[in-house]
PDB file of N, CA and C in Angstrom:
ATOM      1  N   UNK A   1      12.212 -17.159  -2.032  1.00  0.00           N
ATOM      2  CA  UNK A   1      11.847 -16.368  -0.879  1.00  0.00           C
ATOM      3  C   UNK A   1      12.117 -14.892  -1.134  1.00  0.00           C
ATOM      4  N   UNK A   2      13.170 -14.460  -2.237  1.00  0.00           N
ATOM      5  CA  UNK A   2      13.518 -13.258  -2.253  1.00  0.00           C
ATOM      6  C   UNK A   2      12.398 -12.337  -2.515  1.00  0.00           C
ATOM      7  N   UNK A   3      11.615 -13.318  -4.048  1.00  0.00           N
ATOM      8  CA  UNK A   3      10.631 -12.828  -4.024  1.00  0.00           C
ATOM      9  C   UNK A   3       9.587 -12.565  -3.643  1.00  0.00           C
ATOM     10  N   UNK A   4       8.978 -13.174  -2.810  1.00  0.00           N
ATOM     11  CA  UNK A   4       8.129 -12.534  -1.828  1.00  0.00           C
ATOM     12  C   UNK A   4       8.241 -11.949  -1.045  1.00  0.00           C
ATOM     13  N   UNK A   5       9.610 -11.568  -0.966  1.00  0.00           N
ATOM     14  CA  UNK A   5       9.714 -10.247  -0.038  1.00  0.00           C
ATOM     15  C   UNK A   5       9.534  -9.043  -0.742  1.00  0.00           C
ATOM     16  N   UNK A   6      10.496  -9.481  -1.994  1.00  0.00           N
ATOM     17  CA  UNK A   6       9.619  -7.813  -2.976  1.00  0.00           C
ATOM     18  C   UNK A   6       8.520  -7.689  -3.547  1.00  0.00           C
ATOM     19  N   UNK A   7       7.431  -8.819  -3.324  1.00  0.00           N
ATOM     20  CA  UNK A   7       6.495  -8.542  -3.565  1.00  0.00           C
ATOM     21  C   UNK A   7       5.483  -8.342  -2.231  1.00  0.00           C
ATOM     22  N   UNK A   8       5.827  -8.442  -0.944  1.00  0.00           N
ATOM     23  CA  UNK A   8       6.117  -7.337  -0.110  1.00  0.00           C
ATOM     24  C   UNK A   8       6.284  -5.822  -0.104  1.00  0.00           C
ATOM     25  N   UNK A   9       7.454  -6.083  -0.728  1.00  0.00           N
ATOM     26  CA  UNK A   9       7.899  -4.315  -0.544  1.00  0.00           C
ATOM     27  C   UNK A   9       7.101  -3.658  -1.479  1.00  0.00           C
ATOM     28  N   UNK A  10       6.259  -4.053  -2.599  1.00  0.00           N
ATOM     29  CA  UNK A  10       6.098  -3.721  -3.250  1.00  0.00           C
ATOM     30  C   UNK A  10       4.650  -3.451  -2.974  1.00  0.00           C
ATOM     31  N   UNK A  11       3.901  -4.556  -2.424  1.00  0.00           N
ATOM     32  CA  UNK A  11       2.261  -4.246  -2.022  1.00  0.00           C
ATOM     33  C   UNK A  11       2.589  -3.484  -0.640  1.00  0.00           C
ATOM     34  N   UNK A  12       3.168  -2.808  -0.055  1.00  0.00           N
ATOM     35  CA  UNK A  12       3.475  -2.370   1.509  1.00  0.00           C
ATOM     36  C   UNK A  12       3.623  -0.772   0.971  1.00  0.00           C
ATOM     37  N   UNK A  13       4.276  -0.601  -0.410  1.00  0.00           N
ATOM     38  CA  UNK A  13       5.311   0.373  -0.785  1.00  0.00           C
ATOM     39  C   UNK A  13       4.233   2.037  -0.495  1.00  0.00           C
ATOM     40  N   UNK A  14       2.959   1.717  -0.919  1.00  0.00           N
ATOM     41  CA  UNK A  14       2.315   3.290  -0.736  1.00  0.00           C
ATOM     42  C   UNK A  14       1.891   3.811   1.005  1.00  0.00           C
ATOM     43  N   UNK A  15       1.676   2.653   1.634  1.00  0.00           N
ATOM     44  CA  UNK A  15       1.963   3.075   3.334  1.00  0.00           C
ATOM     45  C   UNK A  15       3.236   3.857   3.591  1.00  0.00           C
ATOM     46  N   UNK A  16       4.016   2.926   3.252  1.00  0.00           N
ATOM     47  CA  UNK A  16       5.521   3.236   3.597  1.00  0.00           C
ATOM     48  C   UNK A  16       5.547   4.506   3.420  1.00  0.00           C
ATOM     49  N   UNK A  17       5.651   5.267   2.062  1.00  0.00           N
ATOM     50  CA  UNK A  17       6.452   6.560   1.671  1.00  0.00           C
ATOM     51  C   UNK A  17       5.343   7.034   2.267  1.00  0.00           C
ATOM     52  N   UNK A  18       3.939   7.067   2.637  1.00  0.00           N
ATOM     53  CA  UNK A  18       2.979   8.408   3.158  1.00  0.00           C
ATOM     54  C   UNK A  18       3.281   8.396   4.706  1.00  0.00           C
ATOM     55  N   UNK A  19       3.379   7.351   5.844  1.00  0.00           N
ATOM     56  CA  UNK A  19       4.611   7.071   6.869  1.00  0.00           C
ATOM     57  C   UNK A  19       5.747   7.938   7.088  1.00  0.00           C
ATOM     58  N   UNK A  20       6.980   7.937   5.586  1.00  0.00           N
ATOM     59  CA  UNK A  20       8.174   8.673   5.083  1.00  0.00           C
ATOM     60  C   UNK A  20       7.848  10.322   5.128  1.00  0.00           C
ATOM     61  N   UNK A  21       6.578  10.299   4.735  1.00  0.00           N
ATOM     62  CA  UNK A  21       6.569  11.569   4.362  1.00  0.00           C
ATOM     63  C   UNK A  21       5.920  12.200   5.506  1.00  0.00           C
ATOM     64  N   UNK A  22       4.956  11.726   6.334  1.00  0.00           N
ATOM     65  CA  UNK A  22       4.442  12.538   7.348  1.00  0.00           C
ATOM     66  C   UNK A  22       5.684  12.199   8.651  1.00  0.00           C
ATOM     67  N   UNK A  23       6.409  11.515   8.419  1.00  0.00           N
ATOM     68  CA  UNK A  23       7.492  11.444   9.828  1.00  0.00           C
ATOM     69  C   UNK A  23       7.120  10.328  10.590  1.00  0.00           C
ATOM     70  N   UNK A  24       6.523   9.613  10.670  1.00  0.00           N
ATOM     71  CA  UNK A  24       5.754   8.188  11.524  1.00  0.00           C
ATOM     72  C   UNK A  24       6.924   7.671  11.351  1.00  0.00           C
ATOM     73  N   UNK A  25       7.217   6.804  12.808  1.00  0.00           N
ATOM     74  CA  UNK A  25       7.565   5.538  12.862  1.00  0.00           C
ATOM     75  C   UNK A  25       6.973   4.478  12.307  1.00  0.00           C
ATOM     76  N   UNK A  26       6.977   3.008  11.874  1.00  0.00           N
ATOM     77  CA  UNK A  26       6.390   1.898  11.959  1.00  0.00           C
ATOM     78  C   UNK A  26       5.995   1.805  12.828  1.00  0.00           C
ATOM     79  N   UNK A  27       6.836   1.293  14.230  1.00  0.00           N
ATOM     80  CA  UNK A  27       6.136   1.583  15.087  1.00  0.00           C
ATOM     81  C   UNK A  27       5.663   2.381  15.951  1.00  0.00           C
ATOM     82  N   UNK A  28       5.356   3.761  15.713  1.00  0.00           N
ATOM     83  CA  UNK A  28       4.469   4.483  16.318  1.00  0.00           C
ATOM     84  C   UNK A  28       3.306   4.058  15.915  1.00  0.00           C
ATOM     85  N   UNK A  29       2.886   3.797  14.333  1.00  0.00           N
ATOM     86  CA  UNK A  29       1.744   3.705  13.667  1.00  0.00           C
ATOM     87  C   UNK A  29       1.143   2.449  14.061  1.00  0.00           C
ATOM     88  N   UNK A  30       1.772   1.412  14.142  1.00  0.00           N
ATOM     89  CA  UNK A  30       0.816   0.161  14.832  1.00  0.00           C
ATOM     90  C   UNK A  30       0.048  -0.242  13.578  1.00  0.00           C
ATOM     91  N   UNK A  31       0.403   0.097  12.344  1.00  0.00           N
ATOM     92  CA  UNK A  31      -0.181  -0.844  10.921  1.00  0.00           C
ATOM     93  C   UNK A  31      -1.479   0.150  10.500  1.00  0.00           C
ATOM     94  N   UNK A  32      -2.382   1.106  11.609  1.00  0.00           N
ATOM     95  CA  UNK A  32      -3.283   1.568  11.013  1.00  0.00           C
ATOM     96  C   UNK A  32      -3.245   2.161  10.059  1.00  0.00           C
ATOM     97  N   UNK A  33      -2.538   3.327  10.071  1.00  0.00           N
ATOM     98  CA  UNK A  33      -2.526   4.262   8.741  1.00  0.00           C
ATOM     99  C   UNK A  33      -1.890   3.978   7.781  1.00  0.00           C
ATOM    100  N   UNK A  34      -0.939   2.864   7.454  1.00  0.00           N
ATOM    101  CA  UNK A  34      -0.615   2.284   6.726  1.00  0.00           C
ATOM    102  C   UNK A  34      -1.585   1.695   6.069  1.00  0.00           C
ATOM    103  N   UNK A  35      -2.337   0.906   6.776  1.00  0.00           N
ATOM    104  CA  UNK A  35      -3.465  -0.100   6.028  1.00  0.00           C
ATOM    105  C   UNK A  35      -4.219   0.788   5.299  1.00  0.00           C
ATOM    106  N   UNK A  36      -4.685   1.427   5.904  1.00  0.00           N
ATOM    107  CA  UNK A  36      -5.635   2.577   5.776  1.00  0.00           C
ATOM    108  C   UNK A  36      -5.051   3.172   4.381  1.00  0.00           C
ATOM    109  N   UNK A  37      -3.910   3.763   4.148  1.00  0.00           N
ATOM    110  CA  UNK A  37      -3.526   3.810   2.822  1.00  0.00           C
ATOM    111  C   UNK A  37      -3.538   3.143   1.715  1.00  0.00           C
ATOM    112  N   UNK A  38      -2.415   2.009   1.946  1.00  0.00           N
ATOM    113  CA  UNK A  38      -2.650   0.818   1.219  1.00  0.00           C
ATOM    114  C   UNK A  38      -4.017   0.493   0.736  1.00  0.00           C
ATOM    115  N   UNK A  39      -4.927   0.415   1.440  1.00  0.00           N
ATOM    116  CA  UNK A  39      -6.244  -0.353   0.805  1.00  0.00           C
ATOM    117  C   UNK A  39      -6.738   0.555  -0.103  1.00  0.00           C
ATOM    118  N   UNK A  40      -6.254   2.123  -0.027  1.00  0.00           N
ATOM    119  CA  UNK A  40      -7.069   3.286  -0.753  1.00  0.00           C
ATOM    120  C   UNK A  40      -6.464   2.956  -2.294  1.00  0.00           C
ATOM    121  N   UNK A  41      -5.193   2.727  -1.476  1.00  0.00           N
ATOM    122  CA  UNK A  41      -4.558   2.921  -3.043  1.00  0.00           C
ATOM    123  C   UNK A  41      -4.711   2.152  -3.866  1.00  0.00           C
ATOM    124  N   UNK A  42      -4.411   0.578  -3.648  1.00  0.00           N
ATOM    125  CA  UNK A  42      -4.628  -0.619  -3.978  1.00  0.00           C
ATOM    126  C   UNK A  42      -5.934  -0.805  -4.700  1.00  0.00           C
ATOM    127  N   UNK A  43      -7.265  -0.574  -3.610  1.00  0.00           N
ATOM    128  CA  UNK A  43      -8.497  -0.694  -3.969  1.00  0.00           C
ATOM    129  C   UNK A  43      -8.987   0.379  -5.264  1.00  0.00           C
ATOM    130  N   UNK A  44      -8.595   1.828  -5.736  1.00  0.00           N
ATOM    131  CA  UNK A  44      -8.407   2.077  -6.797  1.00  0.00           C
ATOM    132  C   UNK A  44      -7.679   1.708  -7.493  1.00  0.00           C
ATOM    133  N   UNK A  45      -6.525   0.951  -7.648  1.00  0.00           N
ATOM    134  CA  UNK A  45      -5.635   0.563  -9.078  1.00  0.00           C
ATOM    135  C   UNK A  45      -6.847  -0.866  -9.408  1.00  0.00           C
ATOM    136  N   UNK A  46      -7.450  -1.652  -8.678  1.00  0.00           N
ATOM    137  CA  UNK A  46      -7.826  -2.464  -8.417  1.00  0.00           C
ATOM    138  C   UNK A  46      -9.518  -2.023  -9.368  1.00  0.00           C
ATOM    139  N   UNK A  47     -10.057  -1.245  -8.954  1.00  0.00           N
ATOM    140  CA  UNK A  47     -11.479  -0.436  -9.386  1.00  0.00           C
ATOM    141  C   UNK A  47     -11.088   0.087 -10.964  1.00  0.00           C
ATOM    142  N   UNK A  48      -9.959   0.443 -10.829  1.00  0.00           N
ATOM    143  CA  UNK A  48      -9.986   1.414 -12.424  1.00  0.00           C
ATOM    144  C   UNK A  48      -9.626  -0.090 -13.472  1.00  0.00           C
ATOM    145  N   UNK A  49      -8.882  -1.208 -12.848  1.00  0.00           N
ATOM    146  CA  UNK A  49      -8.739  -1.722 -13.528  1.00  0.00           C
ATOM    147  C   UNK A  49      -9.790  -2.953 -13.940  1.00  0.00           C
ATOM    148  N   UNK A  50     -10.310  -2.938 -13.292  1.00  0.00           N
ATOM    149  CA  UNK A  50     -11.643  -3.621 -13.204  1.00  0.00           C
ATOM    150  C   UNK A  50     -12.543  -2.865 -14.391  1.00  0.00           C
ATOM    151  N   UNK A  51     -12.657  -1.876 -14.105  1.00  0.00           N
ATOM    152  CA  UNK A  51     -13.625  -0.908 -15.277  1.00  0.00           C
ATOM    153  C   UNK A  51     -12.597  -1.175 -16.586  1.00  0.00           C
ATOM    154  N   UNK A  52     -11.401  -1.138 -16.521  1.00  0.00           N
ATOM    155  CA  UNK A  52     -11.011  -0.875 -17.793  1.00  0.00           C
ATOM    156  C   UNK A  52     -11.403  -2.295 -18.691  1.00  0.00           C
ATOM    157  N   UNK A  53     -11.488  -3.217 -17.789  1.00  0.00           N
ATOM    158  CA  UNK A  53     -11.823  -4.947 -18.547  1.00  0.00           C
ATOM    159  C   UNK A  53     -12.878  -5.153 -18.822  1.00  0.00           C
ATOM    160  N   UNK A  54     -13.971  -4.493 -18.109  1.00  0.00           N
ATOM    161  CA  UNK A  54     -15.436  -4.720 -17.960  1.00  0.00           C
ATOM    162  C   UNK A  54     -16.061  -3.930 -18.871  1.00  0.00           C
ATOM    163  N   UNK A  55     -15.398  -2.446 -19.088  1.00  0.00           N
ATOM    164  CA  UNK A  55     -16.019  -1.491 -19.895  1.00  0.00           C
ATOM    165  C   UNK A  55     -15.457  -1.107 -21.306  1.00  0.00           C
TER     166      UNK A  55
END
């Protein structure tokens, strides 16, 4: 179980610090701009690495 919590913290981790850094609560944010990050970030490590296998 431990580990899926850090692998949690770990897929959660680029919301979090942009959250950290603009001053947001968790819950002020209500998951949007979090997600909203996360998927940016994710979905490029995700794209470049895709190209790097494919190309």
């Amino acid at each position: 179980m431990r580990f899926l919590e850090m692998l949690l913290d770990v897929f959660l981790f680029p919301g979090n610090l942009m959250l950290r850094k603009c001053g947001i609560s968790v819950e002020e944010d209500g998951g949007l701009f979090r997600s909203f990050i996360n998927m940016c970030v994710w979905g490029a490590v995700s794209l470049a690495l895709a190209m790097y296998i494919l190309l």
